[in-house]
N, C-alpha and C. Protein backbone atom coordinates (compact mmCIF):
# COMPACT_ATOMS: atom_id res chain seq x y z
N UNK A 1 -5.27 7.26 -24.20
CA UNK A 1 -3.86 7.05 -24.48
C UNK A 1 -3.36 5.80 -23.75
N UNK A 2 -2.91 4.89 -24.52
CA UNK A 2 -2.11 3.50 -24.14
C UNK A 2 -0.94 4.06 -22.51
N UNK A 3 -0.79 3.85 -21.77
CA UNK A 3 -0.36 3.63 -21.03
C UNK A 3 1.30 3.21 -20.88
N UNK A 4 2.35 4.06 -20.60
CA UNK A 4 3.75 3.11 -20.43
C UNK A 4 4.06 2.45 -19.57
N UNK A 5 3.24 2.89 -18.07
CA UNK A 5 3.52 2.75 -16.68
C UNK A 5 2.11 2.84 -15.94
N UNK A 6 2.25 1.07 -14.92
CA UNK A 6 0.78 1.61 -14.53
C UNK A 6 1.47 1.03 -13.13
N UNK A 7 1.03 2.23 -12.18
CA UNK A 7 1.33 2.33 -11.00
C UNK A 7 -0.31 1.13 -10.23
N UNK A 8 -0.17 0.57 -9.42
CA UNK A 8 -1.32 0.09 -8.27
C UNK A 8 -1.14 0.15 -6.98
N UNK A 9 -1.91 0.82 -6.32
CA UNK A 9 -1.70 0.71 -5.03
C UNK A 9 -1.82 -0.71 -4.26
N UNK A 10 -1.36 -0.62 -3.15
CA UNK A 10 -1.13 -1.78 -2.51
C UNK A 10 -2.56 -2.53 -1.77
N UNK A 11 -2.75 -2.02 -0.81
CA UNK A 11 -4.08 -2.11 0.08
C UNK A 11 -5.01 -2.09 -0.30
N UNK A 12 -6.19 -3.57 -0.52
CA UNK A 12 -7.80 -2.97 -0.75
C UNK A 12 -6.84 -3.51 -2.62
N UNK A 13 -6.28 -3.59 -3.05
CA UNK A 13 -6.37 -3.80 -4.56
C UNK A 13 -5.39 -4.96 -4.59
N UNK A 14 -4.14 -5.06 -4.52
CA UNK A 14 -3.53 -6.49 -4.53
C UNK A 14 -3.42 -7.24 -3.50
N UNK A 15 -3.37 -6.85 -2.11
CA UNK A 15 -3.60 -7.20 -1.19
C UNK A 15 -5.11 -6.92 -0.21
N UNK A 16 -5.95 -7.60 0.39
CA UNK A 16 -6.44 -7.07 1.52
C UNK A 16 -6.28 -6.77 2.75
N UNK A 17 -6.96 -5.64 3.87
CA UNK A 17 -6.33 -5.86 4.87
C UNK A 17 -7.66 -6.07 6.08
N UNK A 18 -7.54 -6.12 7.30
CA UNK A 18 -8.65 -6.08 8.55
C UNK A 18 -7.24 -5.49 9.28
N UNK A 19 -8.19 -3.93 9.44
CA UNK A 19 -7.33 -3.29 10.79
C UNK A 19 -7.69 -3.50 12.06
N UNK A 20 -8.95 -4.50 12.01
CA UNK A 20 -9.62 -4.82 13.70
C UNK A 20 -9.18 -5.71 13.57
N UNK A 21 -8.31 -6.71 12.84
CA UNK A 21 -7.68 -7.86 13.24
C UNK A 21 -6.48 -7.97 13.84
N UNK A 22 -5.85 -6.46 13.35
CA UNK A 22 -4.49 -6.25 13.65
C UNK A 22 -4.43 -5.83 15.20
N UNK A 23 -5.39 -4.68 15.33
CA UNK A 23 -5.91 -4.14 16.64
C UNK A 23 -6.08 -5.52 17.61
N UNK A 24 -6.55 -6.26 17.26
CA UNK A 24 -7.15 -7.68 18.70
C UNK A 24 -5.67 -8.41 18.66
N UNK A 25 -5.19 -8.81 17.81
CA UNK A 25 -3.58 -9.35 17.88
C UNK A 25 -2.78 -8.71 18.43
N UNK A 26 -2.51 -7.44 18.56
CA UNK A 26 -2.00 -6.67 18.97
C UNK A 26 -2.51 -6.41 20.74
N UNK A 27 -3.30 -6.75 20.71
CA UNK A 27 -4.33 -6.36 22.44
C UNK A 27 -3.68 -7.75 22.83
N UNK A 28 -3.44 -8.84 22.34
CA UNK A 28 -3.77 -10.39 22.57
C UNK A 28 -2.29 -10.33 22.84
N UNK A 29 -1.03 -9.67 22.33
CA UNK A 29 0.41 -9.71 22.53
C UNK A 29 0.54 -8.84 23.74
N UNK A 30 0.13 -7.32 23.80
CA UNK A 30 0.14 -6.50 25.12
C UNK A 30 -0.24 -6.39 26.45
N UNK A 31 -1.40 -7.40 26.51
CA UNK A 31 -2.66 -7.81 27.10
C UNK A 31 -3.46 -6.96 27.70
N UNK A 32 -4.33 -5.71 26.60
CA UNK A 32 -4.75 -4.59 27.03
C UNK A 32 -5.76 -4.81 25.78
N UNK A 33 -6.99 -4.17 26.23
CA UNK A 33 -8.20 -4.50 25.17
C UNK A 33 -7.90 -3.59 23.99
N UNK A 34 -8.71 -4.05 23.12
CA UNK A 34 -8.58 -3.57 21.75
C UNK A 34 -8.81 -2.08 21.36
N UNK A 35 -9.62 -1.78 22.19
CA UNK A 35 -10.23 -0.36 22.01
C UNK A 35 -8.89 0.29 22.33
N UNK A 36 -7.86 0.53 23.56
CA UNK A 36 -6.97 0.91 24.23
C UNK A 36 -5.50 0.73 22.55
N UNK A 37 -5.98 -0.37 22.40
CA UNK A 37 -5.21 -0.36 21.33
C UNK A 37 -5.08 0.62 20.18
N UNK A 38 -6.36 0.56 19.92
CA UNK A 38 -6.30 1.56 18.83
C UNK A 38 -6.33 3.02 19.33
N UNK A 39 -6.82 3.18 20.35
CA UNK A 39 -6.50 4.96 20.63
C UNK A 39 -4.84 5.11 20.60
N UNK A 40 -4.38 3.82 21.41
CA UNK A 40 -2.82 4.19 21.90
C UNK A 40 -2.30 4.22 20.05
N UNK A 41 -2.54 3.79 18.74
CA UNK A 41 -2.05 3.62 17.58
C UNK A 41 -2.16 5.05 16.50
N UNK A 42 -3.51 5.57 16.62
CA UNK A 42 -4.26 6.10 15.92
C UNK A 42 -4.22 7.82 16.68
N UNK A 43 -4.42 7.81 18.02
CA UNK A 43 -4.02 9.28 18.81
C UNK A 43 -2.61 10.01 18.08
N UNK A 44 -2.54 11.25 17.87
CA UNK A 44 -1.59 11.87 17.30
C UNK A 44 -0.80 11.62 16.04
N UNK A 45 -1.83 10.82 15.77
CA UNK A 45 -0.81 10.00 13.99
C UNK A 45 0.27 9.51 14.09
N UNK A 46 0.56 8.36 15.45
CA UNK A 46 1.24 7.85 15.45
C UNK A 46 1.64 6.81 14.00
N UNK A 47 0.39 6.34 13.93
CA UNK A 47 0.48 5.90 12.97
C UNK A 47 1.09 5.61 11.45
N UNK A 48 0.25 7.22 11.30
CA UNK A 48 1.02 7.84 10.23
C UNK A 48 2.31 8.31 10.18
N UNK A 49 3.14 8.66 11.27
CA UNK A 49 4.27 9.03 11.34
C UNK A 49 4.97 7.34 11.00
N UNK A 50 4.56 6.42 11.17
CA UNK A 50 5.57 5.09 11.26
C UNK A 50 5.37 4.72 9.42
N UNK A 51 3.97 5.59 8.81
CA UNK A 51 3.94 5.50 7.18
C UNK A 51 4.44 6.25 6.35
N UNK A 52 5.12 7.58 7.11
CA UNK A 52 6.08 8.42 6.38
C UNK A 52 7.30 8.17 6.76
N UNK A 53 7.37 7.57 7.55
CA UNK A 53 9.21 7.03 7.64
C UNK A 53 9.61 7.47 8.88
N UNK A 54 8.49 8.83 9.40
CA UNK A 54 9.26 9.65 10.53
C UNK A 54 10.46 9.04 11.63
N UNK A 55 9.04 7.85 12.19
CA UNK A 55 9.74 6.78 13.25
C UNK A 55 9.81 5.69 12.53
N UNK A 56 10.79 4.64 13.24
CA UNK A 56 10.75 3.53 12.86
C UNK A 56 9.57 2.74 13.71
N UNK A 57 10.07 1.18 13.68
CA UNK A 57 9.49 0.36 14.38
C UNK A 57 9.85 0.65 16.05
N UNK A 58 10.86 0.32 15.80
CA UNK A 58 11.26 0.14 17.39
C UNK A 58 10.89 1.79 18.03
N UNK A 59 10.78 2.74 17.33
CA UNK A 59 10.04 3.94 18.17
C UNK A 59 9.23 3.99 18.36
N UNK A 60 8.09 3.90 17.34
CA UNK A 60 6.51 3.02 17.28
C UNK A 60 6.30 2.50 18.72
N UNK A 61 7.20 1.04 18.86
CA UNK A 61 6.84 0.37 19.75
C UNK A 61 6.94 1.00 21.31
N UNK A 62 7.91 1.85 21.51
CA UNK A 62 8.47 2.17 22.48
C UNK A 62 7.64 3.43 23.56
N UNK A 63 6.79 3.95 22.12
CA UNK A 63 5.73 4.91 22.57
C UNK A 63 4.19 4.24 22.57
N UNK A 64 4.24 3.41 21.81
CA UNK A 64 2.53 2.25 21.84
C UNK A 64 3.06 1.99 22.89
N UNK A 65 4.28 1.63 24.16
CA UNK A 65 4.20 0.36 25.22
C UNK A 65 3.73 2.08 26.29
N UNK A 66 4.90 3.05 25.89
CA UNK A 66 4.43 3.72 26.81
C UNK A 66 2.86 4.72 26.91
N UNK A 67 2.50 4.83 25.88
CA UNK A 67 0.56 5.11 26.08
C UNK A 67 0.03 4.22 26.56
N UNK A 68 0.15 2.64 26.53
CA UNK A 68 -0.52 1.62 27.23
C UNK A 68 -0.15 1.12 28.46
N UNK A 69 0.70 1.93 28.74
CA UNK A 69 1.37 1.13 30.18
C UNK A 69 1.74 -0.22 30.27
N UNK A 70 2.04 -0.61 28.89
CA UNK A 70 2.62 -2.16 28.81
C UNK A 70 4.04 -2.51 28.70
N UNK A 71 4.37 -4.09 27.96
CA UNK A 71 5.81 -4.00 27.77
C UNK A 71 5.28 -5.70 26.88
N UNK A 72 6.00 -5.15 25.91
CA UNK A 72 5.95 -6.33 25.11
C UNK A 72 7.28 -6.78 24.01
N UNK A 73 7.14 -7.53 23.38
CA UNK A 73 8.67 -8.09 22.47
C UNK A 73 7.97 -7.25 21.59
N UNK A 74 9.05 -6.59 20.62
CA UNK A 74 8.53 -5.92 19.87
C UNK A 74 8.35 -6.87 18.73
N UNK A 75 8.93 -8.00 18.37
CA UNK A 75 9.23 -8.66 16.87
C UNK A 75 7.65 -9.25 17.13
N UNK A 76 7.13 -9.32 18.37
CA UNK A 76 5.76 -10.36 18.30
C UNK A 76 4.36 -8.91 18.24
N UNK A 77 5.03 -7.78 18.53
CA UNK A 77 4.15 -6.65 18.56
C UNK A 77 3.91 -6.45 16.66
N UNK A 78 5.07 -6.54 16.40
CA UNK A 78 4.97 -6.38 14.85
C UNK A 78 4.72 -7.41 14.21
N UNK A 79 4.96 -8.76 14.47
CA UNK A 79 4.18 -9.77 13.48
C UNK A 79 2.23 -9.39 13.91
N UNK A 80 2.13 -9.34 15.00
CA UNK A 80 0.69 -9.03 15.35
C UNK A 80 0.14 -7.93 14.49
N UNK A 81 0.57 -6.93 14.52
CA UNK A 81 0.22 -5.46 13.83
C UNK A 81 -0.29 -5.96 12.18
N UNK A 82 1.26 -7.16 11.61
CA UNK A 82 1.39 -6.98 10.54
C UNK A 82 0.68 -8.22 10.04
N UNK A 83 0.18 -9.34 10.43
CA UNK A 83 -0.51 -10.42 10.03
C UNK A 83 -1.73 -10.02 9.72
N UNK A 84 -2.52 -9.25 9.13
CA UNK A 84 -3.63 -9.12 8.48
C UNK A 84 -4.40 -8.81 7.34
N UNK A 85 -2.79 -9.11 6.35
CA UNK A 85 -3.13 -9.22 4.53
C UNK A 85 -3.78 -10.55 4.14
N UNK A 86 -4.38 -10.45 3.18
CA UNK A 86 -4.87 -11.71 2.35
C UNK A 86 -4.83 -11.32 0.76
N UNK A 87 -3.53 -12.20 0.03
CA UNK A 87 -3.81 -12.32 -1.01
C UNK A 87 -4.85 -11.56 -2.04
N UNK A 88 -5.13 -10.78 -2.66
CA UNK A 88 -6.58 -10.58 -3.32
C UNK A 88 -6.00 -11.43 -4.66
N UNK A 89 -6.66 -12.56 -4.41
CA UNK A 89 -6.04 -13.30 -5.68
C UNK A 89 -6.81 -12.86 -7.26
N UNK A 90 -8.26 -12.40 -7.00
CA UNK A 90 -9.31 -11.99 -8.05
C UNK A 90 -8.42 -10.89 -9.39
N UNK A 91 -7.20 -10.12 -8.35
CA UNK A 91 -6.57 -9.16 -9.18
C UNK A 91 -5.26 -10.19 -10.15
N UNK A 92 -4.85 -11.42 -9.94
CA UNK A 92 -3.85 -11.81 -10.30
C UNK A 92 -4.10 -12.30 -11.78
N UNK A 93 -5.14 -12.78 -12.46
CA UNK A 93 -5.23 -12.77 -13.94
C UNK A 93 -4.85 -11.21 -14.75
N UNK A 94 -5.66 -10.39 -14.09
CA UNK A 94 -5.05 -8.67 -14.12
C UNK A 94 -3.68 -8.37 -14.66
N UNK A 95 -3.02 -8.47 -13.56
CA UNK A 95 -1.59 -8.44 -13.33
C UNK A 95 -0.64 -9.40 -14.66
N UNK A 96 -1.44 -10.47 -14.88
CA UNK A 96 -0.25 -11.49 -15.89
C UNK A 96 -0.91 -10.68 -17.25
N UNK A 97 -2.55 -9.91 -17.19
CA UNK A 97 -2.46 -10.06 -18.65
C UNK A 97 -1.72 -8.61 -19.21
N UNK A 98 -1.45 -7.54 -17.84
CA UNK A 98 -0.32 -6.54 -17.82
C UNK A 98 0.64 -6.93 -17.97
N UNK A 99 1.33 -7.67 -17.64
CA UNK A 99 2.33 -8.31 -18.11
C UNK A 99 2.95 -8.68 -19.61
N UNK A 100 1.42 -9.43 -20.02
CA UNK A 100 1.57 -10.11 -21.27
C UNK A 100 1.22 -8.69 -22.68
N UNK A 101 1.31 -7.56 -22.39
CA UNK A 101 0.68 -6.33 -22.52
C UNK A 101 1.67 -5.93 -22.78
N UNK A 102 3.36 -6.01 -22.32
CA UNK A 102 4.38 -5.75 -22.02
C UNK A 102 4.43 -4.44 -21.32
N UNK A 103 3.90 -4.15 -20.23
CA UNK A 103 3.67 -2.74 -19.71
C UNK A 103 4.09 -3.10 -18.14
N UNK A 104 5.09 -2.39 -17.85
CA UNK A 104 5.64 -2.76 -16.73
C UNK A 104 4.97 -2.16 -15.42
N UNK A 105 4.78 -2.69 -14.19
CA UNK A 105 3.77 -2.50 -13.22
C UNK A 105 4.82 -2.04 -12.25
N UNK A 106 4.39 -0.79 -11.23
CA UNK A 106 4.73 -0.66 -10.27
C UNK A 106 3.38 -0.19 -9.20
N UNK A 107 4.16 -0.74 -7.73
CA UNK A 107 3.35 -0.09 -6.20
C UNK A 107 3.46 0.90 -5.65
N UNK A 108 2.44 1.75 -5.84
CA UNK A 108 3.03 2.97 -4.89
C UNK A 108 1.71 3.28 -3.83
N UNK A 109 2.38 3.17 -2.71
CA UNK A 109 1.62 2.70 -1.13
C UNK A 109 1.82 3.44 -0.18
N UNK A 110 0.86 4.16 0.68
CA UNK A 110 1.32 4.02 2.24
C UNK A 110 1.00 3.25 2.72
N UNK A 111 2.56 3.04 3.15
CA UNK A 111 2.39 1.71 4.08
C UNK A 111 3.75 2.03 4.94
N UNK A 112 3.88 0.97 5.97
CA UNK A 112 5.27 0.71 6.51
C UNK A 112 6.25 -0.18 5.96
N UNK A 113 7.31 -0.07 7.37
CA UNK A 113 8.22 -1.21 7.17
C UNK A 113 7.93 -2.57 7.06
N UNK A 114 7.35 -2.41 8.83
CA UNK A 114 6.92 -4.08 9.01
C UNK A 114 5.56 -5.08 8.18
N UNK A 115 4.94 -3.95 7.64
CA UNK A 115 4.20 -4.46 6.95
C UNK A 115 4.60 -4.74 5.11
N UNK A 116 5.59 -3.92 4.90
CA UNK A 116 5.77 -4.11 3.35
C UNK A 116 6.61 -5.65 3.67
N UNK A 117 7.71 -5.25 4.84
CA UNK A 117 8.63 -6.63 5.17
C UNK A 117 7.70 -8.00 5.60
N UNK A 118 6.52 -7.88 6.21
CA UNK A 118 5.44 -9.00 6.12
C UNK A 118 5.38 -9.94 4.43
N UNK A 119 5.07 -8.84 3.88
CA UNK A 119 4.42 -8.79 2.54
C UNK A 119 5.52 -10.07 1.66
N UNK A 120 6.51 -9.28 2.12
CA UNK A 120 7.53 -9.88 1.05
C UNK A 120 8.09 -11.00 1.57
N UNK A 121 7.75 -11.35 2.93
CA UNK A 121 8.26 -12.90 3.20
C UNK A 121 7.17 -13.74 3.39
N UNK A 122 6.00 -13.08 3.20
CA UNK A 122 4.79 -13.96 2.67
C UNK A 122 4.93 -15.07 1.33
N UNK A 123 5.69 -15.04 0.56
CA UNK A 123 5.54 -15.69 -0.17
C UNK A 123 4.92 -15.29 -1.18
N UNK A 124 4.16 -14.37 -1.36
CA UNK A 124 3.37 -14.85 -2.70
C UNK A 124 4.12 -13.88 -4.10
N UNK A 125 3.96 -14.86 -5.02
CA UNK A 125 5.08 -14.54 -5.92
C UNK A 125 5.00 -13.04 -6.54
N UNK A 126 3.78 -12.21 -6.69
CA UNK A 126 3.49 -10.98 -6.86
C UNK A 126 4.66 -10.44 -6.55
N UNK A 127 4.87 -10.41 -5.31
CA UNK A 127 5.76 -9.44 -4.82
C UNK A 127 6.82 -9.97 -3.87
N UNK A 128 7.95 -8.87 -4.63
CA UNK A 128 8.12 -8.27 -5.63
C UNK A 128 8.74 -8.73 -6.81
N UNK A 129 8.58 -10.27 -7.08
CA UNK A 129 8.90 -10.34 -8.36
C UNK A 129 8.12 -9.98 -9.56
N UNK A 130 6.87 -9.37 -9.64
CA UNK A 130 6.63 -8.97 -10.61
C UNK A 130 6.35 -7.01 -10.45
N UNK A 131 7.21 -6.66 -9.88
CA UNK A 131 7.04 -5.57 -9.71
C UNK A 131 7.94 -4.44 -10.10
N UNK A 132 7.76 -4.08 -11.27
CA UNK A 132 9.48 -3.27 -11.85
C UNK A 132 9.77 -2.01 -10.86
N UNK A 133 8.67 -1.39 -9.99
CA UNK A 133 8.99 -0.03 -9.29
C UNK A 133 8.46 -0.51 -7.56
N UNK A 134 8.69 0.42 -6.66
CA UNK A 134 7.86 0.46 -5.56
C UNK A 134 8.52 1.60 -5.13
N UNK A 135 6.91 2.30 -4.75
CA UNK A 135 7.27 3.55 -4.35
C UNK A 135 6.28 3.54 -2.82
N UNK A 136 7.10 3.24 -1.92
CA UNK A 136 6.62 3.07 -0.42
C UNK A 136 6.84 4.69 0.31
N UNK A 137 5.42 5.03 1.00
CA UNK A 137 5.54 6.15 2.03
C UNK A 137 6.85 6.11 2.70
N UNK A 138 6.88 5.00 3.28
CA UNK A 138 7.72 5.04 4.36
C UNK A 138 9.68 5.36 3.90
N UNK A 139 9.85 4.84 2.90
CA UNK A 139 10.57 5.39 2.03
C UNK A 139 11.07 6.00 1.72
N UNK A 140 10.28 7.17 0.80
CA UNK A 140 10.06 8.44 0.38
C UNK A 140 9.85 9.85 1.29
N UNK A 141 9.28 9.42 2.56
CA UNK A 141 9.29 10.49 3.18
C UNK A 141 7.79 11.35 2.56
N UNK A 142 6.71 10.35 2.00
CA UNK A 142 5.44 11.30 1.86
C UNK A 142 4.36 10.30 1.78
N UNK A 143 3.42 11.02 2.06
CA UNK A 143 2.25 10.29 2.06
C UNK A 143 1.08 10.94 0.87
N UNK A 144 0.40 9.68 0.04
CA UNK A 144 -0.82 10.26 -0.91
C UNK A 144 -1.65 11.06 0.03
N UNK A 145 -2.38 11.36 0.01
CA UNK A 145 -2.18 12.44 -1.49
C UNK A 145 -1.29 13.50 -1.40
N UNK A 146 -0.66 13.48 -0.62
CA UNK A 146 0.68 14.64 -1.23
C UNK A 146 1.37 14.27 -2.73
N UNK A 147 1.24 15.63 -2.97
CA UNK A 147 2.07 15.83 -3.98
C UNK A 147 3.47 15.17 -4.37
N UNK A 148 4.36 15.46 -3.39
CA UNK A 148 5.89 15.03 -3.59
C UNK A 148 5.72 13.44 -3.62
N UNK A 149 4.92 12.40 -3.67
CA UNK A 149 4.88 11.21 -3.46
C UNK A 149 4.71 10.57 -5.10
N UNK A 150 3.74 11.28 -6.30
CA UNK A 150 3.66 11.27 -7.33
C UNK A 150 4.49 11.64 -8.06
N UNK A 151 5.19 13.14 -7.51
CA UNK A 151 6.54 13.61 -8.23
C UNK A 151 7.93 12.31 -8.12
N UNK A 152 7.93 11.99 -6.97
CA UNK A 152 8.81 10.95 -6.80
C UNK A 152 8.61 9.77 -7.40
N UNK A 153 6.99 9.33 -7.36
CA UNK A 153 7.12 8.37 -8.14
C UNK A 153 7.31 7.73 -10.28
N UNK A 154 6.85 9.20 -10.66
CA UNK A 154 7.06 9.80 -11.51
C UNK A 154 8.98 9.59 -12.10
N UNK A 155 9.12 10.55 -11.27
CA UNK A 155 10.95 10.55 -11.15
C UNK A 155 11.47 9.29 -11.53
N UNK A 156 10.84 7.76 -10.22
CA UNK A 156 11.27 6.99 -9.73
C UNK A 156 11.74 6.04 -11.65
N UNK A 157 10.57 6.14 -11.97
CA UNK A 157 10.55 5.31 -13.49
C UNK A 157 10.51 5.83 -14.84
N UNK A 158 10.65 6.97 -14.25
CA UNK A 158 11.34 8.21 -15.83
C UNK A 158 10.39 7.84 -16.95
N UNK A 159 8.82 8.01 -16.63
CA UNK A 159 8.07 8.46 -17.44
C UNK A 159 7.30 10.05 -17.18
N UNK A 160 6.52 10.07 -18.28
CA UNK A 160 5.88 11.41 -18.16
C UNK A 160 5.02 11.18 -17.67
N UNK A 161 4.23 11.88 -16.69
CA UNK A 161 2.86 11.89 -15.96
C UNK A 161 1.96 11.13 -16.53
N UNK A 162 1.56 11.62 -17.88
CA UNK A 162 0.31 11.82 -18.84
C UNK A 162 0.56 10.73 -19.18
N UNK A 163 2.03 9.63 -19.35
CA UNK A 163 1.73 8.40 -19.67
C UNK A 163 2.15 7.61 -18.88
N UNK A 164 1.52 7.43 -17.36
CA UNK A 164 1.46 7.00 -15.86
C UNK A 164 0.05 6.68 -15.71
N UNK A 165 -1.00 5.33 -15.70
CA UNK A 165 -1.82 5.14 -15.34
C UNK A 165 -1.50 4.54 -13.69
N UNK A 166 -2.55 4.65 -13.10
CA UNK A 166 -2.90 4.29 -11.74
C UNK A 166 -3.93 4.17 -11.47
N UNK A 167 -4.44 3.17 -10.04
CA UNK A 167 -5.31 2.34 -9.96
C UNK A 167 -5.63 2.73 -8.13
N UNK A 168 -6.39 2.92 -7.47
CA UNK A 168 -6.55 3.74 -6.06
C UNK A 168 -7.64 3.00 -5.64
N UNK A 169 -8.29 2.94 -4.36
CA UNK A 169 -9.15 2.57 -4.14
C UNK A 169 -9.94 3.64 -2.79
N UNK A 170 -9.05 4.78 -2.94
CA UNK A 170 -8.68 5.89 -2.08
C UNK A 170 -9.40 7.47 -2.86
N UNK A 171 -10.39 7.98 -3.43
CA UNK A 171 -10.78 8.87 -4.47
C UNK A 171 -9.94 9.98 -3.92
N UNK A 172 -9.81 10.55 -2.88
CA UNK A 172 -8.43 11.91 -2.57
C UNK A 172 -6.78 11.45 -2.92
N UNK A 173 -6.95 9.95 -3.25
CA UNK A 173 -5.26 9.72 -4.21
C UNK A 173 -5.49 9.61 -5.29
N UNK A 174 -6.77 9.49 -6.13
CA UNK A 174 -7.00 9.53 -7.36
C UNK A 174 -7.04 10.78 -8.10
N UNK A 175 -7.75 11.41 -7.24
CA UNK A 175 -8.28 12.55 -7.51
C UNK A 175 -6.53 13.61 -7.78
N UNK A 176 -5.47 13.60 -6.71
CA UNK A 176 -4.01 14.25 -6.43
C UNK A 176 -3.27 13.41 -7.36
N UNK A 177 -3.53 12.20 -8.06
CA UNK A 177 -3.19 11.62 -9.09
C UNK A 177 -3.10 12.48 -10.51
N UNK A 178 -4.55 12.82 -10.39
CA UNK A 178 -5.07 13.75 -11.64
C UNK A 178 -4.49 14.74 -11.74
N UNK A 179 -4.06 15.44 -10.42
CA UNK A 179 -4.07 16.60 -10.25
C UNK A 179 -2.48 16.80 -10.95
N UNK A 180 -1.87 15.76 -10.61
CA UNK A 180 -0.36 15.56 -11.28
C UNK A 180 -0.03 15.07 -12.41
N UNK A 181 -1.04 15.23 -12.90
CA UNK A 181 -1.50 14.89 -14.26
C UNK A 181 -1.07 13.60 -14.97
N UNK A 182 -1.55 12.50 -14.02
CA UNK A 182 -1.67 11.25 -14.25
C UNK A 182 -2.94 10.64 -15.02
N UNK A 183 -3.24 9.44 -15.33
CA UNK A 183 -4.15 9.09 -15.87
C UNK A 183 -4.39 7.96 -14.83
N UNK A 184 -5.57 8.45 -14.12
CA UNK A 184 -6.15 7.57 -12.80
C UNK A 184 -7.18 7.25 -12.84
N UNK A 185 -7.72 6.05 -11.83
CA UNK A 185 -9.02 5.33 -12.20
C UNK A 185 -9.24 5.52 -10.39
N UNK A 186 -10.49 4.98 -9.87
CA UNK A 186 -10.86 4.58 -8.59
C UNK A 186 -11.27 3.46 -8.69
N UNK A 187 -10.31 2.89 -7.71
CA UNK A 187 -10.73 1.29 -7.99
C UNK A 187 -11.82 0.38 -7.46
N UNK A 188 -12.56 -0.34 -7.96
CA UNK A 188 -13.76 -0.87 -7.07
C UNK A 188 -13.36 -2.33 -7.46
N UNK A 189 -13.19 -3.55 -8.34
CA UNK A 189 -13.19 -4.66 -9.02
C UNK A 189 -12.03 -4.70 -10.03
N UNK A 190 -11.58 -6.09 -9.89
CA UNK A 190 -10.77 -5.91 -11.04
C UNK A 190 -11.48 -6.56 -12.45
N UNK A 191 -12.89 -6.34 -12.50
CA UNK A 191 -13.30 -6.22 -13.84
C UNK A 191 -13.25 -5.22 -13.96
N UNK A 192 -13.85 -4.22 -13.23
CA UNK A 192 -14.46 -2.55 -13.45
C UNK A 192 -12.36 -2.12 -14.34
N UNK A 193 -11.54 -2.48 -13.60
CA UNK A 193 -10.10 -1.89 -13.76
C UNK A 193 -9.73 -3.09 -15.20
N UNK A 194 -10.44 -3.86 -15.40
CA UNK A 194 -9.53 -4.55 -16.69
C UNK A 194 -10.52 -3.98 -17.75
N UNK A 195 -12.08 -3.29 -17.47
CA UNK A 195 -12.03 -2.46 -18.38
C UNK A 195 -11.85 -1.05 -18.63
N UNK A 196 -11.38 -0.78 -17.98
CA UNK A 196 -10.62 0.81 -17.77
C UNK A 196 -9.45 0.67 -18.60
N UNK A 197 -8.63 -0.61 -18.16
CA UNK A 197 -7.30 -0.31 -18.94
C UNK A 197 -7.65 -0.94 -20.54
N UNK A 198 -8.75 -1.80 -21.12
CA UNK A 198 -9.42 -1.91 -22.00
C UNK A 198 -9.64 -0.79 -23.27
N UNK A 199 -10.45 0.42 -22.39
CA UNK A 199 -10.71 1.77 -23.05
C UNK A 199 -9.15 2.77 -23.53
N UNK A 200 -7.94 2.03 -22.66
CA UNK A 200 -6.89 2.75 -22.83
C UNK A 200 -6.01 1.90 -23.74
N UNK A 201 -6.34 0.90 -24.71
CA UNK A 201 -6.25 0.53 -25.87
C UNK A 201 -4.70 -0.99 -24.99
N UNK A 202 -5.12 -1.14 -23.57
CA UNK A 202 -4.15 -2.17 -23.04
C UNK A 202 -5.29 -3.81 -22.77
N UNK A 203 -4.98 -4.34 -24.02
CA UNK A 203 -5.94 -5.77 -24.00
C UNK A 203 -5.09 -6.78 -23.54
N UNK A 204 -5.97 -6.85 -22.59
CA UNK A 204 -5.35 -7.82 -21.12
C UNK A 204 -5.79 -9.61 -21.74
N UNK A 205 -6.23 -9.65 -22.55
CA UNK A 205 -6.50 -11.21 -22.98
C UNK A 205 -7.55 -11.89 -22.31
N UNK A 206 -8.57 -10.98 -21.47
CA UNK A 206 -9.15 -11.50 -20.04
C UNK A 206 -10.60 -11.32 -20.56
């Protein structure tokens, strides 16, 4: 079935990331080794609490300074954290021939603040000008594979499930994709995904 709405995740598919890059930038602003870094990030899901919205930044920071026994600016703690996307430019013929498809694209991500706010003063024209939806964890108040994150995103662009494709690079969000009765792929290449959406009768010109 042709497709009305094709959701892509963010990370690993339009963007790349290095979380040991973020980790040493982050050691290099606090001045505490990297390892220290990531326990103080990753211990108790701090983490994850700053990708469901729980805390913000400035709470984030306030409990990373106090597990490390440091003290740092937070705006240079968060450009550090957040400087470690690269373009995946390989997906951007993808994206225009969705476009030219007339099938409108949305993101739906865990992610944060400071990193979606990275994203978008990066420059690159993807985002979000070509993006009709975004459905951010931090946001929403859920994280894939939960459930309420698909219902919401679902909601967000007032289609039906069954004609909601999506693109993961994550098989337990693909898989809770399905389960919400989406039409989902696991993403490896964006050949492997321009012929996926190929078989779903969306000819990308590519």
């Amino acid at each position: 079935m042709r497709p009305e709405f094709i959701f892509l995740d963010l990370g690993n598919l339009i963007v790349t990331f290095d979380r040991a890059r973020s980790y040493r930038q982050m050691a290099a602003v606090a001045g505490v080794d990297e390892g220290r870094v990531r326990e103080a990030v990753e211990a108790g899901g701090l983490h994850q609490s700053l990708e469901r919205g729980g805390i913000d930044w400035r709470e984030f920071h306030h409990e990373f300074c106090r597990r490390t026994g440091t003290e740092s600016c937070p705006d240079a703690l968060a450009h550090a954290a957040s400087a470690m996307f690269d373009l995946n430019v390989a997906i951007l013929p993808l994206i225009a021939g969705i476009e030219r498809a007339g099938i409108p694209i949305g993101i739906l991500s865990n992610t944060c603040g400071i990193h979606w706010e990275h994203l978008v003063r990066s420059g690159y024209a993807v985002l979000p000008g070509h993006v009709a939806a975004t459905v951010l964890s931090h946001e929403v108040g859920a994280l894939k594979p939960e459930p309420a994150i698909y219902e919401r995103a679902a909601a967000t662009v007032g289609v039906a499930p069954e004609r909601i494709f999506f693109a993961d690079d994550i098989l337990s969000h693909v898989e809770a994709a399905r389960v919400a009765g989406w039409d989902a792929e696991l993403f490896t290449t964006a050949s492997a995904l321009i012929d996926a959406l190929d078989r779903r009768g969306v000819n990308l010109g590519l």
